[in-house]
PDB file of N, CA and C in Angstrom:
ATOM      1  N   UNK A   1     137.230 101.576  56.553  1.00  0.00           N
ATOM      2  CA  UNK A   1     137.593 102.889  57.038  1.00  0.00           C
ATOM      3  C   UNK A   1     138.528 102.748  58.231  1.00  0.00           C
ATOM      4  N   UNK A   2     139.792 103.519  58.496  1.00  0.00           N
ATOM      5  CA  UNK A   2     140.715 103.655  59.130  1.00  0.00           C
ATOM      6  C   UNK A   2     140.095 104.008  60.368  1.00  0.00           C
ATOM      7  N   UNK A   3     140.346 103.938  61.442  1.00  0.00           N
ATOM      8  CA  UNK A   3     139.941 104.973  62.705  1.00  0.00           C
ATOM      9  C   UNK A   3     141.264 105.365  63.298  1.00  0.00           C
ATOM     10  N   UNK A   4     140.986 107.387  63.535  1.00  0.00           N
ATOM     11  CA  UNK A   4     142.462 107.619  63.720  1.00  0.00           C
ATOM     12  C   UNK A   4     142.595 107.262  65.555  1.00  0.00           C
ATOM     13  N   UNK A   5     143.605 107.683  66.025  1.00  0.00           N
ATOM     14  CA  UNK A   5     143.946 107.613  67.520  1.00  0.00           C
ATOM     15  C   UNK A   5     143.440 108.846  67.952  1.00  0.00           C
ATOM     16  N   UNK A   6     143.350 108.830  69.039  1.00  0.00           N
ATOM     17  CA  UNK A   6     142.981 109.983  69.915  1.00  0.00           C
ATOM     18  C   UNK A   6     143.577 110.511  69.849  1.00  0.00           C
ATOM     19  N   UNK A   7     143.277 112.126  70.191  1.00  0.00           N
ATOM     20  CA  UNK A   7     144.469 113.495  70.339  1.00  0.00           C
ATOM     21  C   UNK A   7     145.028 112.891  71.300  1.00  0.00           C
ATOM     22  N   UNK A   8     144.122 112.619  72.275  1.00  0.00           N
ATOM     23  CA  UNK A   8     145.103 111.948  73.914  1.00  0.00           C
ATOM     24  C   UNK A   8     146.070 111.402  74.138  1.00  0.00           C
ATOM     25  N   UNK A   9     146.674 110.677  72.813  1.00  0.00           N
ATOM     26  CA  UNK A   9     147.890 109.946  72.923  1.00  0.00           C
ATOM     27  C   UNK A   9     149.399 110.180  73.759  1.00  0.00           C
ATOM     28  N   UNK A  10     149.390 111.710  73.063  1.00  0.00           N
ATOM     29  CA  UNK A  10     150.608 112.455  73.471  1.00  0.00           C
ATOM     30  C   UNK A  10     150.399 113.238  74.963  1.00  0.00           C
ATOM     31  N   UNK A  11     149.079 113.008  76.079  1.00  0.00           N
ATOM     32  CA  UNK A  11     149.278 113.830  76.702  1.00  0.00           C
ATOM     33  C   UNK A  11     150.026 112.783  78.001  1.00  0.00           C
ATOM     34  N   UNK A  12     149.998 113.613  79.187  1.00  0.00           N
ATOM     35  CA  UNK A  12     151.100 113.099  80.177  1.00  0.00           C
ATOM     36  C   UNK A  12     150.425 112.466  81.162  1.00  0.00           C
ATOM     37  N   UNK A  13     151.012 111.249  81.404  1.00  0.00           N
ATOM     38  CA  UNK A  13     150.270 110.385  82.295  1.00  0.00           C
ATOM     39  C   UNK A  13     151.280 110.297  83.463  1.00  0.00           C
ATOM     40  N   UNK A  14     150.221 110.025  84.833  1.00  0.00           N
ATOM     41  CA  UNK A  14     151.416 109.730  85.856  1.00  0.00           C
ATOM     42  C   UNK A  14     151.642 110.884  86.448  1.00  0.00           C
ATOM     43  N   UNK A  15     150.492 111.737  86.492  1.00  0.00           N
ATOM     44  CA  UNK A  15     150.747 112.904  87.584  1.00  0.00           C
ATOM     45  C   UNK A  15     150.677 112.548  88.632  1.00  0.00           C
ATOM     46  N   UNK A  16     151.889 112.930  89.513  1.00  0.00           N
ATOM     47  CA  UNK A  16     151.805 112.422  91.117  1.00  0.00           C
ATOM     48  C   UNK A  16     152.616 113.240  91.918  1.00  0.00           C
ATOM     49  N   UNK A  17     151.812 113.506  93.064  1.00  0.00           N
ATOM     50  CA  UNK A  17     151.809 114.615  94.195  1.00  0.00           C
ATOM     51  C   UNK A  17     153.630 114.369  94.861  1.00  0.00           C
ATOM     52  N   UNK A  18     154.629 114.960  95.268  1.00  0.00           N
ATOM     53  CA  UNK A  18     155.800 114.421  95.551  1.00  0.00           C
ATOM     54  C   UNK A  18     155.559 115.208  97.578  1.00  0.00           C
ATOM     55  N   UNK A  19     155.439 114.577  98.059  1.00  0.00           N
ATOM     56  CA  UNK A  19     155.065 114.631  99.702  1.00  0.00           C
ATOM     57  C   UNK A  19     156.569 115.228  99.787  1.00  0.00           C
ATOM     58  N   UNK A  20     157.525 114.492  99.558  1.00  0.00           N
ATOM     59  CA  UNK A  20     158.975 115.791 100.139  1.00  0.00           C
ATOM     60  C   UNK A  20     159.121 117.182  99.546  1.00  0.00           C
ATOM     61  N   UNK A  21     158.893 117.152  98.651  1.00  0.00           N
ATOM     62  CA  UNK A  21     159.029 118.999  98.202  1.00  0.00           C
ATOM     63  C   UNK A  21     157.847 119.647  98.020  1.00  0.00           C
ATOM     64  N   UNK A  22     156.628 118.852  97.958  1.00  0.00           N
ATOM     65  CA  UNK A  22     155.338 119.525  98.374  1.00  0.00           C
ATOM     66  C   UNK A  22     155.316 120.187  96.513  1.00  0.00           C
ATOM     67  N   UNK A  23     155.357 118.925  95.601  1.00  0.00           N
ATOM     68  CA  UNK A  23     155.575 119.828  94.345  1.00  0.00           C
ATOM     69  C   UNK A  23     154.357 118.647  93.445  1.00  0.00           C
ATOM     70  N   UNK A  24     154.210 119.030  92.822  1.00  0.00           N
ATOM     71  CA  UNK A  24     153.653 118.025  91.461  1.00  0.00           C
ATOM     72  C   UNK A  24     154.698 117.649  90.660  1.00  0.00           C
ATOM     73  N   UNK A  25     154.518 116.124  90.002  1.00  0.00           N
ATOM     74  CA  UNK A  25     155.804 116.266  89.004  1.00  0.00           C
ATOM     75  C   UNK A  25     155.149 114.881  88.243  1.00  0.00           C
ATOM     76  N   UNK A  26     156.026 114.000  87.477  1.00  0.00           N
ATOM     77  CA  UNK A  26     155.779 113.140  86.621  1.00  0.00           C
ATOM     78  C   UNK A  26     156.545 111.621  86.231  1.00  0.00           C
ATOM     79  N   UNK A  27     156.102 110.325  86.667  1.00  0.00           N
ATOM     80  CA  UNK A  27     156.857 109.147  87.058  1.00  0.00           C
ATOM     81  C   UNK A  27     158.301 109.112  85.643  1.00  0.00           C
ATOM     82  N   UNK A  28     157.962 109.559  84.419  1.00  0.00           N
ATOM     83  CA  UNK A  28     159.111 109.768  83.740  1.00  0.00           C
ATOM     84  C   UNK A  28     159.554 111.293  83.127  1.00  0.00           C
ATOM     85  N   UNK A  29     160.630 111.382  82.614  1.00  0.00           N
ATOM     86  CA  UNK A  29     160.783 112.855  82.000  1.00  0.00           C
ATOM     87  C   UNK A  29     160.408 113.186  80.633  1.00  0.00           C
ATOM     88  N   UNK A  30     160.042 111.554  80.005  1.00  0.00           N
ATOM     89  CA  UNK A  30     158.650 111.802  78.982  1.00  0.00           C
ATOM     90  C   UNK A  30     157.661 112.541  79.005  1.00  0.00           C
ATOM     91  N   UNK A  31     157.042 111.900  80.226  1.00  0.00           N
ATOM     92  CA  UNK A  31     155.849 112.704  80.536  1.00  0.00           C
ATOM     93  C   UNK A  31     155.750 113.984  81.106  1.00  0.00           C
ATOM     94  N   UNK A  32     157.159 114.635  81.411  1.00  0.00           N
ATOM     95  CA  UNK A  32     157.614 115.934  82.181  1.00  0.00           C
ATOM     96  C   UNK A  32     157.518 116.985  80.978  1.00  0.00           C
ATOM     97  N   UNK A  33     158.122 116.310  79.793  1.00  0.00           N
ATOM     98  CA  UNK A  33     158.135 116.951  78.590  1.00  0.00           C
ATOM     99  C   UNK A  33     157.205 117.160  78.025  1.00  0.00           C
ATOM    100  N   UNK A  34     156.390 116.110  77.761  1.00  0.00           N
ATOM    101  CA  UNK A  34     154.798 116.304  77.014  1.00  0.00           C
ATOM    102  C   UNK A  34     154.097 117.665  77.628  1.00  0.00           C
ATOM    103  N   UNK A  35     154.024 117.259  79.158  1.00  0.00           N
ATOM    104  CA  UNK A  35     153.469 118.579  79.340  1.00  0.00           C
ATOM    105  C   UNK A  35     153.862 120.226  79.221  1.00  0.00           C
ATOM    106  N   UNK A  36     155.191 119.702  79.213  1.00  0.00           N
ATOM    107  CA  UNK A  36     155.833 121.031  78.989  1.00  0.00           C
ATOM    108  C   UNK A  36     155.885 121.725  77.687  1.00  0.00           C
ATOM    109  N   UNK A  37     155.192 120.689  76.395  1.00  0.00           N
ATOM    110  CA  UNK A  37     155.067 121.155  75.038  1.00  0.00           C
ATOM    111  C   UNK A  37     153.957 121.954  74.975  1.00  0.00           C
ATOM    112  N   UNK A  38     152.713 121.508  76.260  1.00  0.00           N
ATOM    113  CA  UNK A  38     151.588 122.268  76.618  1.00  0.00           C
ATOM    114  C   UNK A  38     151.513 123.442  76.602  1.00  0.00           C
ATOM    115  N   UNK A  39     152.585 123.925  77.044  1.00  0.00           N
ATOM    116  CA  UNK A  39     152.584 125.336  77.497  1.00  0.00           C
ATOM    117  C   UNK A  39     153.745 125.983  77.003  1.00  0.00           C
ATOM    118  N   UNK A  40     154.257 125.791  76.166  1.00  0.00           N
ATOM    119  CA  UNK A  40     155.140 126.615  75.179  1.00  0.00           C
ATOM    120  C   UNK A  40     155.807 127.584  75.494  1.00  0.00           C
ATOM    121  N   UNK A  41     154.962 128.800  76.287  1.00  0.00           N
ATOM    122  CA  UNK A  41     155.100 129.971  76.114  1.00  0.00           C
ATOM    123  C   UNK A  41     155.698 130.642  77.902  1.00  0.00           C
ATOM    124  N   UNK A  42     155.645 128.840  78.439  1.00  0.00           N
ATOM    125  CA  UNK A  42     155.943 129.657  80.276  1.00  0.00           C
ATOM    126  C   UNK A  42     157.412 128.958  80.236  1.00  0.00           C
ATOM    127  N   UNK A  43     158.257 128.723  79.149  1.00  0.00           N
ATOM    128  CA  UNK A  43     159.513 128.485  78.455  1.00  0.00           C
ATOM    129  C   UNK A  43     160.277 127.341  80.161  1.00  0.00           C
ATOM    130  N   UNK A  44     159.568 126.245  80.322  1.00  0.00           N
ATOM    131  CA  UNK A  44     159.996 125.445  81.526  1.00  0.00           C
ATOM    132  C   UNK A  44     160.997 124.134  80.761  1.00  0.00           C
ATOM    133  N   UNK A  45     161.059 123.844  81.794  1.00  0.00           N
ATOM    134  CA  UNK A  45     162.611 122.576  81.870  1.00  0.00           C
ATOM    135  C   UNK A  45     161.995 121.470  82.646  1.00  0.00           C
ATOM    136  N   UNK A  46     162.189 120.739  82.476  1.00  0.00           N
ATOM    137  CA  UNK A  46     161.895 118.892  83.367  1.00  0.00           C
ATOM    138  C   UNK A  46     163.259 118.844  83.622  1.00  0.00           C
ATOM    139  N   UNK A  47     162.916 118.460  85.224  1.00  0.00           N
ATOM    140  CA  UNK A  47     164.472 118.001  86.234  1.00  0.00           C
ATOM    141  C   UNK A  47     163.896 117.200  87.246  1.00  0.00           C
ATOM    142  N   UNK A  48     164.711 116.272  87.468  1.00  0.00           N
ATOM    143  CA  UNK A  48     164.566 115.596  88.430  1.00  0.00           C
ATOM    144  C   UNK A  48     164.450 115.675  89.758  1.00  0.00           C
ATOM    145  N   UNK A  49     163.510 115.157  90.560  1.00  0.00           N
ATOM    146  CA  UNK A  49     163.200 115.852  92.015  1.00  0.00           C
ATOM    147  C   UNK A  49     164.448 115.489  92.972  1.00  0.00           C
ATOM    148  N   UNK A  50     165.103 116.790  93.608  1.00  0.00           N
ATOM    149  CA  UNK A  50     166.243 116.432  94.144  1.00  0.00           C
ATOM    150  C   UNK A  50     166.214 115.388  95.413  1.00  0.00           C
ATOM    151  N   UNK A  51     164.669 115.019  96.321  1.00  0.00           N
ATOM    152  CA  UNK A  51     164.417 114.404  96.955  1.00  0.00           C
ATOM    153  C   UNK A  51     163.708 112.913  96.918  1.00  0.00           C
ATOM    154  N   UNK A  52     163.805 112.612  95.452  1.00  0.00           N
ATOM    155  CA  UNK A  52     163.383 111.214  95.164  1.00  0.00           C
ATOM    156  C   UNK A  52     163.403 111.057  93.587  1.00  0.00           C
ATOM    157  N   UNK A  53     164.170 110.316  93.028  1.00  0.00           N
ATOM    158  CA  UNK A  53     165.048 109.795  92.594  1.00  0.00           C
ATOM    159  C   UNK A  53     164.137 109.418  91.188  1.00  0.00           C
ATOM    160  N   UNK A  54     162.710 108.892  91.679  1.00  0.00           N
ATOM    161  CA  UNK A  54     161.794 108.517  90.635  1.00  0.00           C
ATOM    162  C   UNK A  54     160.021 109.507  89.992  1.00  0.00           C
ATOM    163  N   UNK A  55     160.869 110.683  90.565  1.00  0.00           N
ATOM    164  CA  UNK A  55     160.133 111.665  90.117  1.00  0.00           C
ATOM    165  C   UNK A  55     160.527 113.052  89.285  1.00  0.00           C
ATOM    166  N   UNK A  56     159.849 113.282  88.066  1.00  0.00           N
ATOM    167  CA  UNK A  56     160.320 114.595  87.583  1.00  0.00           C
ATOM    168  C   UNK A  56     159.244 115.574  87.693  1.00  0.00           C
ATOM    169  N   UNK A  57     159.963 117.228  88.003  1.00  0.00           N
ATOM    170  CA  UNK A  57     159.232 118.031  87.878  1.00  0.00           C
ATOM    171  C   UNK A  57     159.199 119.015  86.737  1.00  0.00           C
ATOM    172  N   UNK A  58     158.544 120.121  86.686  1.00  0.00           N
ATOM    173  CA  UNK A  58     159.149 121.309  85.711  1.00  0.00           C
ATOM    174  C   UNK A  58     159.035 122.271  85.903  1.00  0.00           C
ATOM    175  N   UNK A  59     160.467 123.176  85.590  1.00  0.00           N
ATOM    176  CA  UNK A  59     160.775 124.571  86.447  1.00  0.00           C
ATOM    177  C   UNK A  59     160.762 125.595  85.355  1.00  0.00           C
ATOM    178  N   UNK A  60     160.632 126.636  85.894  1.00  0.00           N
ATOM    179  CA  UNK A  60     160.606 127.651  84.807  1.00  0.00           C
ATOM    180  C   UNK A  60     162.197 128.115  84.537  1.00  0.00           C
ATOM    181  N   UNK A  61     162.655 128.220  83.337  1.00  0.00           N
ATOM    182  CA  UNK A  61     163.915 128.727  83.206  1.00  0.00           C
ATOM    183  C   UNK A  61     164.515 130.141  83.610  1.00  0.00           C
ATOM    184  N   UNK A  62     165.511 130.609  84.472  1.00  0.00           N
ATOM    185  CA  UNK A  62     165.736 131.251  84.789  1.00  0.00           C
ATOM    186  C   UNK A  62     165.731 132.667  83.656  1.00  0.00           C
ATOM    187  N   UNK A  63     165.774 133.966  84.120  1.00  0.00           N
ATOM    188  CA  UNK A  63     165.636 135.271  83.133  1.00  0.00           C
ATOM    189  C   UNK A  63     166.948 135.232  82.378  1.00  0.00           C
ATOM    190  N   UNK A  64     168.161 135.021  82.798  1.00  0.00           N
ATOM    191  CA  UNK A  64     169.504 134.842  82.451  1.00  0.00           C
ATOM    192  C   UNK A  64     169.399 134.022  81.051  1.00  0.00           C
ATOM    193  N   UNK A  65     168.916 132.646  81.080  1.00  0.00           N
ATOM    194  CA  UNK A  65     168.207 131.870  80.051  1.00  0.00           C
ATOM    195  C   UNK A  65     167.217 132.435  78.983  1.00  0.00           C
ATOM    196  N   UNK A  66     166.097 132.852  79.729  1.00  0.00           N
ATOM    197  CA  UNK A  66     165.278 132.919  78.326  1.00  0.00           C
ATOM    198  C   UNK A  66     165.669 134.256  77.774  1.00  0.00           C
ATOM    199  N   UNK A  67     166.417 135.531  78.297  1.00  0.00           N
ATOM    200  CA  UNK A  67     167.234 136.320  77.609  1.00  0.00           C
ATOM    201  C   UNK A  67     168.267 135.950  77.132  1.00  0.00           C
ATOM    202  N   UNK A  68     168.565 134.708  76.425  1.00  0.00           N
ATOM    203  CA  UNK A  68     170.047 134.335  75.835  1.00  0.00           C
ATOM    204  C   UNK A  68     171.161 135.027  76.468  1.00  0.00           C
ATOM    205  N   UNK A  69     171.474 135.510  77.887  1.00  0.00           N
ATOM    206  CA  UNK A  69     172.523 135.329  78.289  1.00  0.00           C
ATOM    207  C   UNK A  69     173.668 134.325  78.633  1.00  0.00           C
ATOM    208  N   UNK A  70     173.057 133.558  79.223  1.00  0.00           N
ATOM    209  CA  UNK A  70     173.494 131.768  79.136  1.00  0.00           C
ATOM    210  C   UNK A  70     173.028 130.574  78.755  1.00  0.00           C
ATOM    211  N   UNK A  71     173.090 129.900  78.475  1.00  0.00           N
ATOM    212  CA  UNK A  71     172.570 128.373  78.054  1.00  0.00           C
ATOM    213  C   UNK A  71     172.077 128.537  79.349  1.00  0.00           C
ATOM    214  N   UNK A  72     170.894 127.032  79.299  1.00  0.00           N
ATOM    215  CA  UNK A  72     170.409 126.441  80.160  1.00  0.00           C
ATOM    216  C   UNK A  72     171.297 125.278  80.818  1.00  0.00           C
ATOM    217  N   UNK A  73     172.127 124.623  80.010  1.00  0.00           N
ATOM    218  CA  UNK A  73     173.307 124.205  80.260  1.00  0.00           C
ATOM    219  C   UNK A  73     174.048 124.775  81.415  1.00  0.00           C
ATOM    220  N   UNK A  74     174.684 125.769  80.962  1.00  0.00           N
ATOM    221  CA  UNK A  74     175.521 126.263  81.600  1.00  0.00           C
ATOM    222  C   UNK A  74     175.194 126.882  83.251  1.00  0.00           C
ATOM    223  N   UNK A  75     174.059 127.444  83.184  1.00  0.00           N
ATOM    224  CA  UNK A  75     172.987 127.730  84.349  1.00  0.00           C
ATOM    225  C   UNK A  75     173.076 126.546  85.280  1.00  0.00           C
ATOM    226  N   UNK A  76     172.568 125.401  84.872  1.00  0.00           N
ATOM    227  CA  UNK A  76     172.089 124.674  85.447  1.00  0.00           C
ATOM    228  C   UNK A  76     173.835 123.605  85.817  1.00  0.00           C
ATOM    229  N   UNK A  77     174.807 123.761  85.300  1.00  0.00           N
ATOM    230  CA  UNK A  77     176.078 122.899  85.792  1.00  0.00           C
ATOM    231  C   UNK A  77     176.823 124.024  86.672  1.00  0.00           C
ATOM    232  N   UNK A  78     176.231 125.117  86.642  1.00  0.00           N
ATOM    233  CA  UNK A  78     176.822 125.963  87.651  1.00  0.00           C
ATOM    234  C   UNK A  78     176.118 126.194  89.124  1.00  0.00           C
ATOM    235  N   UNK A  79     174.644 125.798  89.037  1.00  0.00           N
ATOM    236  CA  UNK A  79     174.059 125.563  90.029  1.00  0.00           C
ATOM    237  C   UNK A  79     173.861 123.924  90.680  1.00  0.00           C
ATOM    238  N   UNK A  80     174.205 123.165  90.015  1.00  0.00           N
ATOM    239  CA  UNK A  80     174.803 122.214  90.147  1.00  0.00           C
ATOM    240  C   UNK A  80     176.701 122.715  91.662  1.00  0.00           C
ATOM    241  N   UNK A  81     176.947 122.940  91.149  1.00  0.00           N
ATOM    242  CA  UNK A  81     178.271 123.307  91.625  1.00  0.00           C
ATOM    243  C   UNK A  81     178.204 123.966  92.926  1.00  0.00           C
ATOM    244  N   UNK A  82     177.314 125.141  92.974  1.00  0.00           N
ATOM    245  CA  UNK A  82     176.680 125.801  94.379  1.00  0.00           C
ATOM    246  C   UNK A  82     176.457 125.130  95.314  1.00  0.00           C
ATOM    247  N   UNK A  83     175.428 123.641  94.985  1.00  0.00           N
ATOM    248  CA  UNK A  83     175.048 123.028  95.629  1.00  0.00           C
ATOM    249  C   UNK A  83     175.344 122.005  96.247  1.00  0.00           C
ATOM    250  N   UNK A  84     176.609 121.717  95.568  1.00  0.00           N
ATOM    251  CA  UNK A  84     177.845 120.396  96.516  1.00  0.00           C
ATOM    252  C   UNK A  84     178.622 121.094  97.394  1.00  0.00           C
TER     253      UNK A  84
END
């Protein structure tokens, strides 16, 4: 008899507290994603913490976005741009 794997496989490991932005986030954007499949319905994004380099978090997508006014793309290379 086979034995299957745990449901647990796919969930996200490597939750860790980020002391500069005072945020939760995740050592890869694997694991930023997994969790973000969790929750489907609060329609979030994994990005990288702008204050350390080896942490990801996940943000909720702006209203502009989840009303198909703009890509998330486009949102996000324009706020990109604000910020240099």
């Amino acid at each position: 008899m086979k034995h299957r794997k745990a449901l647990t496989h796919n969930r996200p490991t490597g939750k860790v507290y980020c002391p500069d932005c005072g945020k939760y986030g995740f050592h890869t954007r694997k694991d930023a994603k997994r969790m973000e499949k969790q929750y489907p319905e609060e329609q979030m994004r994994p990005y990288r913490c702008p204050t350390a380099d080896d942490i990801w978090h996940l943000g909720h997508l702006p209203a502009v976005v989840r009303q198909g006014e703009m890509s998330a793309d486009e949102w996000f290379d324009t706020a990109a741009e604000v910020a240099q």
